[in-house]
Protein backbone atom coordinates (compact mmCIF):
# COMPACT_ATOMS: atom_id res chain seq x y z
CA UNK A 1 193.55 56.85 74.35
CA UNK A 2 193.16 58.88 71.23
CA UNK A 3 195.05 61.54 72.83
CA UNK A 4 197.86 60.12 74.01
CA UNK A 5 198.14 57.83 70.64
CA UNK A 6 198.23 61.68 69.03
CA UNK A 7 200.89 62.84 70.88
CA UNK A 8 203.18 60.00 71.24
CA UNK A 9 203.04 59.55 67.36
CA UNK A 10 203.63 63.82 67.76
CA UNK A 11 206.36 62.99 69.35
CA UNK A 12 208.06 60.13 67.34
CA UNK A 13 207.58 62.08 63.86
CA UNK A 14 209.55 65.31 65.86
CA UNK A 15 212.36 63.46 67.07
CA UNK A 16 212.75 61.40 63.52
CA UNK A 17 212.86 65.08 62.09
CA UNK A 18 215.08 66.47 64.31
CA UNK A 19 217.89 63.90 64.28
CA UNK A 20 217.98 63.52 60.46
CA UNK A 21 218.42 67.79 60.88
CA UNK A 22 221.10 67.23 63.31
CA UNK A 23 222.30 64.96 61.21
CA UNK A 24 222.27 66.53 57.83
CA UNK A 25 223.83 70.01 59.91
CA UNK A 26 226.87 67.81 61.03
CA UNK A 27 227.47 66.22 57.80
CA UNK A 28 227.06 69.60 56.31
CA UNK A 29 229.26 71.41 58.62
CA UNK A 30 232.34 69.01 58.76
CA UNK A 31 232.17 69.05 54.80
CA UNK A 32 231.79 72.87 54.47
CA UNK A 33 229.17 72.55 52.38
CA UNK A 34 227.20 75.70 51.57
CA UNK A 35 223.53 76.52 49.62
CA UNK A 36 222.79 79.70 48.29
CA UNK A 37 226.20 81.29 48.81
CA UNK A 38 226.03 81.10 52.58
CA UNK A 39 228.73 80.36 55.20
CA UNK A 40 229.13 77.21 56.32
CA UNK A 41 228.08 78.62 59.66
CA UNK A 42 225.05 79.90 58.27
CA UNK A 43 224.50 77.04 56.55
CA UNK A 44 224.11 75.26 59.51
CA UNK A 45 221.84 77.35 61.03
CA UNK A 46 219.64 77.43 57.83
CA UNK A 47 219.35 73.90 58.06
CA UNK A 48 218.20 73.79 61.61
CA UNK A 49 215.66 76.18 60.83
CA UNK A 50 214.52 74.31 57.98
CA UNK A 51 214.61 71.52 60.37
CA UNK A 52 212.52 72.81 62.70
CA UNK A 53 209.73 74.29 60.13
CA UNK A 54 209.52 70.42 58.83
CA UNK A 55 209.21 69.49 62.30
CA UNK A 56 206.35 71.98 62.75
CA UNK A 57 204.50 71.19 59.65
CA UNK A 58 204.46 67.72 59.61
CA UNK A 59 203.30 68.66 63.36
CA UNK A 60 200.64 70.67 61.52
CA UNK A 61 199.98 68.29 58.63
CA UNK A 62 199.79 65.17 60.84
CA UNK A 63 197.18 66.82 63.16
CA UNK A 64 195.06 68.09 60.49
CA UNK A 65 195.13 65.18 58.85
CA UNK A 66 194.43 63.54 62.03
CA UNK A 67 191.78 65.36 63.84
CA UNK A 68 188.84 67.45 62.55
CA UNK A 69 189.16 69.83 65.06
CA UNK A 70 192.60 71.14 63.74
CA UNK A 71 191.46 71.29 60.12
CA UNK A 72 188.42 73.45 61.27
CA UNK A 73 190.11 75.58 63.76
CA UNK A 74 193.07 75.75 60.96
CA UNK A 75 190.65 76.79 58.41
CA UNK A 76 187.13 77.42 59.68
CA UNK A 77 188.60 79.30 62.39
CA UNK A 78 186.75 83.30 61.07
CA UNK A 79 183.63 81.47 60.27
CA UNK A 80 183.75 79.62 63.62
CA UNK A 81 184.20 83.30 65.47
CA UNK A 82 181.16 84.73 63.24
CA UNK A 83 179.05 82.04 63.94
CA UNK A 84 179.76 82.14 68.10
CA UNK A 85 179.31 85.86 67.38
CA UNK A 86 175.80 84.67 66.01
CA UNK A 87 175.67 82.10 68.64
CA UNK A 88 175.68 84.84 71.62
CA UNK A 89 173.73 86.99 70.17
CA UNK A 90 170.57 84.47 70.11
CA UNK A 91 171.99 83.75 73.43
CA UNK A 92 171.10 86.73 74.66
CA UNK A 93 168.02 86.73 72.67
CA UNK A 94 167.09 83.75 74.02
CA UNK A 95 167.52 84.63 77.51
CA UNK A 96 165.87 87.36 77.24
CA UNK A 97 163.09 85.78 76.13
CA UNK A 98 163.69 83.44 78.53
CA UNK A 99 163.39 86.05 81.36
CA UNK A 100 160.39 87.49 79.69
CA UNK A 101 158.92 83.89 79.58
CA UNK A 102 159.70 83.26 83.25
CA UNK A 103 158.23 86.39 84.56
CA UNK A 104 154.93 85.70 81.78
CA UNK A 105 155.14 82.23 83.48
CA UNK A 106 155.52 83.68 87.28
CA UNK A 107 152.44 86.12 86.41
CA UNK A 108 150.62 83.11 84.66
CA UNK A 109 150.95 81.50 88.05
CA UNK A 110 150.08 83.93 90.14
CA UNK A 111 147.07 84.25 87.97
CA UNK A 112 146.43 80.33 87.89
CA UNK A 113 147.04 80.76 92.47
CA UNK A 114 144.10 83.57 92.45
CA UNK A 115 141.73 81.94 89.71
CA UNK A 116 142.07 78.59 91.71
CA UNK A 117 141.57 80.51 94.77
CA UNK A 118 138.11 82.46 93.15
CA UNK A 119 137.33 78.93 92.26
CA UNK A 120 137.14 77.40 95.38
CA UNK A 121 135.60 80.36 96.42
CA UNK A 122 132.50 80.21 94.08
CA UNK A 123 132.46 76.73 95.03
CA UNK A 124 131.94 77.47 98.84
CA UNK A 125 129.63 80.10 97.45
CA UNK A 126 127.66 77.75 95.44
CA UNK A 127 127.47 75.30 97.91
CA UNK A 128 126.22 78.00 100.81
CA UNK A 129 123.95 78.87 98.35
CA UNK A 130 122.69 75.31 97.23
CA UNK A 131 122.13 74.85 101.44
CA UNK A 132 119.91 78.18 101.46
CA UNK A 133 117.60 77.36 98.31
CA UNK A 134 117.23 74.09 100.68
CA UNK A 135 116.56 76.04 103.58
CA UNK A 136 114.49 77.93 101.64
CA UNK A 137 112.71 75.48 99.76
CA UNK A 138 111.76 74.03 103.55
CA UNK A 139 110.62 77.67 104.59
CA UNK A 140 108.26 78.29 101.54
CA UNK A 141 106.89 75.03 101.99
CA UNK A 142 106.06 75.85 105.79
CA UNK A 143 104.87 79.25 104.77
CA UNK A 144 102.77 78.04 102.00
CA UNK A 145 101.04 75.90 104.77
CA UNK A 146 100.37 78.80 106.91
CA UNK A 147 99.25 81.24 104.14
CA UNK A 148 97.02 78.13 103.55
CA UNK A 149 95.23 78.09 107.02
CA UNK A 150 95.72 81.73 107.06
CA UNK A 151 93.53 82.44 103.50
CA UNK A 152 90.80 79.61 104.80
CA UNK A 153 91.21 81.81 108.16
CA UNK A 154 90.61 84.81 106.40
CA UNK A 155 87.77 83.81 103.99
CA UNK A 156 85.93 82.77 107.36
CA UNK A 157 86.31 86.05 108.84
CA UNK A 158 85.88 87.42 105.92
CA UNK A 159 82.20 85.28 105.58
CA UNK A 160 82.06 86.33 109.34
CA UNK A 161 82.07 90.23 108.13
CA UNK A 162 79.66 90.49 105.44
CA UNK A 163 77.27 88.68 108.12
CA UNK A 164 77.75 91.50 110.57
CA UNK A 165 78.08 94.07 108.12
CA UNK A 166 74.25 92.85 107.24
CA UNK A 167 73.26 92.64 110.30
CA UNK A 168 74.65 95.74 111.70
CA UNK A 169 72.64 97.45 108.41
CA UNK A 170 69.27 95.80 109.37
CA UNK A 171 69.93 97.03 113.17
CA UNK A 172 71.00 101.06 111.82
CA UNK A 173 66.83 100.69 109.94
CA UNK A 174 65.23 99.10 112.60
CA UNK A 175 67.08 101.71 115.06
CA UNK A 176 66.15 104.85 112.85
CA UNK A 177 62.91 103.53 112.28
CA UNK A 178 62.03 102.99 116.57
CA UNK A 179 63.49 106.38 116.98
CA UNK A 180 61.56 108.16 114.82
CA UNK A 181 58.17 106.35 116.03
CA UNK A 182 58.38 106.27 119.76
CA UNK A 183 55.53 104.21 120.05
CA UNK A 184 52.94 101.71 118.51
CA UNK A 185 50.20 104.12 118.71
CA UNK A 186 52.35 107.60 117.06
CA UNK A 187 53.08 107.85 113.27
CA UNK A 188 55.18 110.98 113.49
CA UNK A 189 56.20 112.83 116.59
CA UNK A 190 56.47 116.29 117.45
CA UNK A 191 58.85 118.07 115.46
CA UNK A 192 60.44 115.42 113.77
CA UNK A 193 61.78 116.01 110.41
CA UNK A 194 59.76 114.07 107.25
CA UNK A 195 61.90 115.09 104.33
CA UNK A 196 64.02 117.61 102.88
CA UNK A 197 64.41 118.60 99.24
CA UNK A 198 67.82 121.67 98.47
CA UNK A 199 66.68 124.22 95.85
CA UNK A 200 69.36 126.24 93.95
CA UNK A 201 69.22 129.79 93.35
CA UNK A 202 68.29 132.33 90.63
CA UNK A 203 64.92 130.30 89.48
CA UNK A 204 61.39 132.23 88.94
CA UNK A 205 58.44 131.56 91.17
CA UNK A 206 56.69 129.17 89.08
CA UNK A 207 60.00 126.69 88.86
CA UNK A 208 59.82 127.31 92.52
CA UNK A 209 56.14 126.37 93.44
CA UNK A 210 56.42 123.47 90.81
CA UNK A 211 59.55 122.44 93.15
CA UNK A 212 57.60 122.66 96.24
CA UNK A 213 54.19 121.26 95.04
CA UNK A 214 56.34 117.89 93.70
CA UNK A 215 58.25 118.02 97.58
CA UNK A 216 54.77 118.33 99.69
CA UNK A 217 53.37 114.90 97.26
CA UNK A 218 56.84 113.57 97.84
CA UNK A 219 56.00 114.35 101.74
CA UNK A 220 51.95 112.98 101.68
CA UNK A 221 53.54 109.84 100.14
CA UNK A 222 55.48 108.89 103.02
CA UNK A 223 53.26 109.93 105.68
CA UNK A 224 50.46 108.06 103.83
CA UNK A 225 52.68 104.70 103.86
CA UNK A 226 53.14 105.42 107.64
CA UNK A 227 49.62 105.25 108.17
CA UNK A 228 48.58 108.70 108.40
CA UNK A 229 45.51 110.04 106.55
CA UNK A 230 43.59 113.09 105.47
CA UNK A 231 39.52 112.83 104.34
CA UNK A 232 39.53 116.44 102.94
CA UNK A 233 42.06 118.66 101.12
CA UNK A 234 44.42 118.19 98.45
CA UNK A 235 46.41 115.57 99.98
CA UNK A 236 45.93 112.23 101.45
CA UNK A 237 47.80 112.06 104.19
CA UNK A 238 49.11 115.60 105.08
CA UNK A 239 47.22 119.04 105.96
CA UNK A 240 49.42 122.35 104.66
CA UNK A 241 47.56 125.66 106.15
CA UNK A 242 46.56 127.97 103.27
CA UNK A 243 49.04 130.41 102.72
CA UNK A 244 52.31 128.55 103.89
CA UNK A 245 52.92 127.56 99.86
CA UNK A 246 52.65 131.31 98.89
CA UNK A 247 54.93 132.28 101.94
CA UNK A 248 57.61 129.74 101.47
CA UNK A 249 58.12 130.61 97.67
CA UNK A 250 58.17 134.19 97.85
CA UNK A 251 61.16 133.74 100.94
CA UNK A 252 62.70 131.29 98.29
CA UNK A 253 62.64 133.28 95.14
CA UNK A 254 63.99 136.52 97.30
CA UNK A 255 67.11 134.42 98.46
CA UNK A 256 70.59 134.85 96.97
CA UNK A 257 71.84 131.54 97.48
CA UNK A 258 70.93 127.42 97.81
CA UNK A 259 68.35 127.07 100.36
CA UNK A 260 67.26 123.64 102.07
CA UNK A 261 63.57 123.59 102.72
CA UNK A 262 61.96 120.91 105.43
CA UNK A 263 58.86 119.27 105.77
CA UNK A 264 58.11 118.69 109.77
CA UNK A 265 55.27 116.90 111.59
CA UNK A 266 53.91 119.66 113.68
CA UNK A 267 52.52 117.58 116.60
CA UNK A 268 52.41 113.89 117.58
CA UNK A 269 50.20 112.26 115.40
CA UNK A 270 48.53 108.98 115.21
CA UNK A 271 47.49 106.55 112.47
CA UNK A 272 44.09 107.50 110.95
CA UNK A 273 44.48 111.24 111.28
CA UNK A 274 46.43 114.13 108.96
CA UNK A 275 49.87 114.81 109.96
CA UNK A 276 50.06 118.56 110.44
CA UNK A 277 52.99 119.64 108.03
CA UNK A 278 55.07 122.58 108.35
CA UNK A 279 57.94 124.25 106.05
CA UNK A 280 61.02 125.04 107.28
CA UNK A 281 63.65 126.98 105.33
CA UNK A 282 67.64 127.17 105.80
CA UNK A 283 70.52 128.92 104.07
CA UNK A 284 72.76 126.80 102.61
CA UNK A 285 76.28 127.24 104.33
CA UNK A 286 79.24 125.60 106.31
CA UNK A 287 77.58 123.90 109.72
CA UNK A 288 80.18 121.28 110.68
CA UNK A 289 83.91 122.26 109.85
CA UNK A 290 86.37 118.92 109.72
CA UNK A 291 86.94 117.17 112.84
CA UNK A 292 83.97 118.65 114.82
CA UNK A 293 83.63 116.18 117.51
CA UNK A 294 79.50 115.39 117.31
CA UNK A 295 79.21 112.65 120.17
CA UNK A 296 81.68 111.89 122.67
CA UNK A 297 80.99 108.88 125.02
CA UNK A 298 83.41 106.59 127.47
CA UNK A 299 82.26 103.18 127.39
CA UNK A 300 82.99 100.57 129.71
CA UNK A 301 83.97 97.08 128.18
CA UNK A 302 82.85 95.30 131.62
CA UNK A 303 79.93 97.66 132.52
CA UNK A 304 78.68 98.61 129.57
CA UNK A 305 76.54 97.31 126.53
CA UNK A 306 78.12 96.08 123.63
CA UNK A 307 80.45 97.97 121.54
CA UNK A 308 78.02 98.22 118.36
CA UNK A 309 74.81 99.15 120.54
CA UNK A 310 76.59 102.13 121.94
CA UNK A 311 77.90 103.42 119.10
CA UNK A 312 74.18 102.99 117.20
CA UNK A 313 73.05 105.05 120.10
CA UNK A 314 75.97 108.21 119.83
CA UNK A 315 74.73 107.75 115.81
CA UNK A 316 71.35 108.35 116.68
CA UNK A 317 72.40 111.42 119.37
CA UNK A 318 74.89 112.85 116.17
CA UNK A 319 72.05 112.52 113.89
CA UNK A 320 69.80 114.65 116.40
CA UNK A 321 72.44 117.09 116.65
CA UNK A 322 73.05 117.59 112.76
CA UNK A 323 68.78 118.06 112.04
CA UNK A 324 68.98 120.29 114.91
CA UNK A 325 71.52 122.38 112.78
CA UNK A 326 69.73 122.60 109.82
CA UNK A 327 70.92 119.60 107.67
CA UNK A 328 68.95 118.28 105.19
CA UNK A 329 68.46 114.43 105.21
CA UNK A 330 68.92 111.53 102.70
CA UNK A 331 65.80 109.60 101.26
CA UNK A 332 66.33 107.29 104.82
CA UNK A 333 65.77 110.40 106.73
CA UNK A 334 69.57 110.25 107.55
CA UNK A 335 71.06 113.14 108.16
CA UNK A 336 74.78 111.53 109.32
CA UNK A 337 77.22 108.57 108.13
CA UNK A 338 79.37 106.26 109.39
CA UNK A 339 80.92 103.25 107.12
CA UNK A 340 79.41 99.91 108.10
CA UNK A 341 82.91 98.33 108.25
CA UNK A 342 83.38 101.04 111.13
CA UNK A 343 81.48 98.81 113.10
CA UNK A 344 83.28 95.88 112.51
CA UNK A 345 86.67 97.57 113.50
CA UNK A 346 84.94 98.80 116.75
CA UNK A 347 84.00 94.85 117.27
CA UNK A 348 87.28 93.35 116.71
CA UNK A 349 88.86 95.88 118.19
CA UNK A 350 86.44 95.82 121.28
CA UNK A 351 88.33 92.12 121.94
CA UNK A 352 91.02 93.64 123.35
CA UNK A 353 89.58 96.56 125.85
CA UNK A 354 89.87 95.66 129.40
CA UNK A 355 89.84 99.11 130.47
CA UNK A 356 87.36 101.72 129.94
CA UNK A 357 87.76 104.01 126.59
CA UNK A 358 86.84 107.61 125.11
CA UNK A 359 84.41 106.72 122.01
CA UNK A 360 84.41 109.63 119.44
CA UNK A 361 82.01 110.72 116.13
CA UNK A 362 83.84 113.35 114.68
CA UNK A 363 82.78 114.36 111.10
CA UNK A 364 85.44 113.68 108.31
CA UNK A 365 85.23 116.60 106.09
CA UNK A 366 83.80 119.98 105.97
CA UNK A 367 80.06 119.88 104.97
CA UNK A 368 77.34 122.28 104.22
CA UNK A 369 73.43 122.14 105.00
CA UNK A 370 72.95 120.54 101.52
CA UNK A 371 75.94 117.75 101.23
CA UNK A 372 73.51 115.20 103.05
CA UNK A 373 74.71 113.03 105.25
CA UNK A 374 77.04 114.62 107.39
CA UNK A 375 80.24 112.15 107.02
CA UNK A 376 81.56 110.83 109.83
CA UNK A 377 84.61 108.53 111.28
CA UNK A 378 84.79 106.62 114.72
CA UNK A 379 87.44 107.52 117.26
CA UNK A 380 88.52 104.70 119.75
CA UNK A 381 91.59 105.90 122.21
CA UNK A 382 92.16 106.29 126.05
């Protein structure tokens, strides 16, 4: 309504103008009037211009004073143009930044898609893993009653081995001990080896006699505990023959290297009576290399004796064999070793035999005369 109000009052105030002009022209022309020395006919036509520049300016005047868009695009109309100038420019800036800020925001999404999707993620992850400490949790519990029964288990067999480990000791004396007296009425036998003593090199004949002098009262000791016993002589339970000191440590100070000397019962000899002592003398050297198979034996699990007895039998055959080489023997008159817990690997392994198997002594390291006993390990295969 503004508008048209505008341009109808436009309209009035143009016409008004223009017929007082037309007016004013006529009056002019039919009177010949003239202004600044003109023609009448030019006159006329100065007037309508005039006329029409009034018409324009009040046109001019009534819309400024009328609207404030005229009056600024009348006279802010430069400042208007710098300022859209302005206006663009941060425009441009702005969408730029706008651009930038859309892609920052399309990368912040993506960003926000993949974090979510790590989160849920971690959150299976976490749960899977809360389910397995569970699971778990359940399994150590079970385990911790099995490694229960299985430690009581243990400590029984455990119990159960140190009883047989005793045992199997006592039976290794009492079987040396029966083998070396073969009867009730016989203190030594024939040949059978009372003690040894090694005696290094390089020493003069005096170290050597004092060496064998202490050996022969080491020897009358333990024949006299085994019941022997001399009335005359030097000793009380032994009987040397004159010369065989002399002998021996002449054939000891002439050797160049260790030598093991023996005592042995020269006969079978009973309780009561001297035990007839001779010397033996060995070179010290190499007699069983590694892995020299002693005793070999198959046993039968459903013929045969039990495991243990058979193998204290091969250790008495290996200990035969080893004083037959030479060996000297410990202070049990041992001349070979096996590891007690050897025998209680042969019994539990025994348990599952059903077939007949190959039963080995085979010594476990190279050993000379002197290192006495002769080591040795069990072999148990087909």
């Amino acid at each position: 309504m503004y508008g048209l109000a505008l341009i109808f009052t436009l309209a009035i105030v143009g016409g008004v103008i223009a017929y007082i002009g037309d007016r004013l022209g006529m009056k002019i022309g039919r009177k010949k009037l003239t202004l600044f020395g003109l023609r009448p006919r030019h006159t006329s036509m100065l007037i309508t211009i005039i006329t029409g520049v009034v018409i324009a300016s009040a046109s001019i005047g009534v819309l400024t004073i009328v609207s404030q868009d005229v009056r600024t695009a009348l006279f802010r109309m430069k400042e208007i143009q710098e300022e859209l100038v302005t206006v663009q420019t941060s425009y441009e800036e702005m969408r730029y930044q706008r651009d930038e800020a859309q892609q920052d925001l399309q990368a912040a999404q993506a960003a926000l898609a993949q974090a979510q999707s790590d989160y849920n993620r971690v959150i299976r992850d976490l749960e899977q893993a809360r389910a397995d400490v569970e699971s778990q949790k359940l399994a150590i519990a079970e385990n911790e009653e099995i490694i229960a029964g299985m430690v009581e288990y243990i400590n029984e067999l455990e119990a159960e081995a140190q009883r047989l480990e005793a045992d199997i000791a006592t039976l290794m004396d009492y079987y040396f001990a029966f083998h070396q007296m073969q009867g009730a009425n016989i203190a030594f036998n024939a040949s059978e080896v009372i003690s040894t003593v090694v005696i290094e090199p390089h020493r003069t004949r005096e170290e050597i006699r004092h060496i064998v002098e202490d050996f022969l009262a080491e020897v009358d000791s333990i024949a006299y505990r085994r019941s022997a016993r001399a009335s005359e002589g030097d000793y009380r339970a032994i009987y040397v023959r004159p010369g065989v000191i002399d002998v021996v440590v002449e054939e000891i100070f002439l050797a160049d290297r260790t030598v093991i000397v023996r005592a042995v019962s020269e006969s079978n000899t009973i309780p009561g009576i001297p035990v007839v002592v001779y010397l033996e003398i060995f070179a010290d050297q190499l007699v069983f290399a590694k892995n020299t198979v002693l005793v070999e034996r198959v046993w039968d699990p459903k013929n045969d004796s039990a495991i243990d007895r058979v193998i204290l039998e091969m250790l008495g055959q290996a200990n035969i064999a080893a004083i037959d080489a030479g060996m000297a023997v410990s202070q049990q008159l041992d001349a070979v070793q096996l590891p007690g817990s050897t025998f209680l690997e042969a019994l539990f392994a025994s348990r599952e035999f059903t077939e007949p198997v190959k039963l080995r002594l085979v010594v476990a390291e190279d050993t000379r005369r002197s290192e006495a006993p002769v080591p040795l390990e069990l072999y148990i295969g087909p």
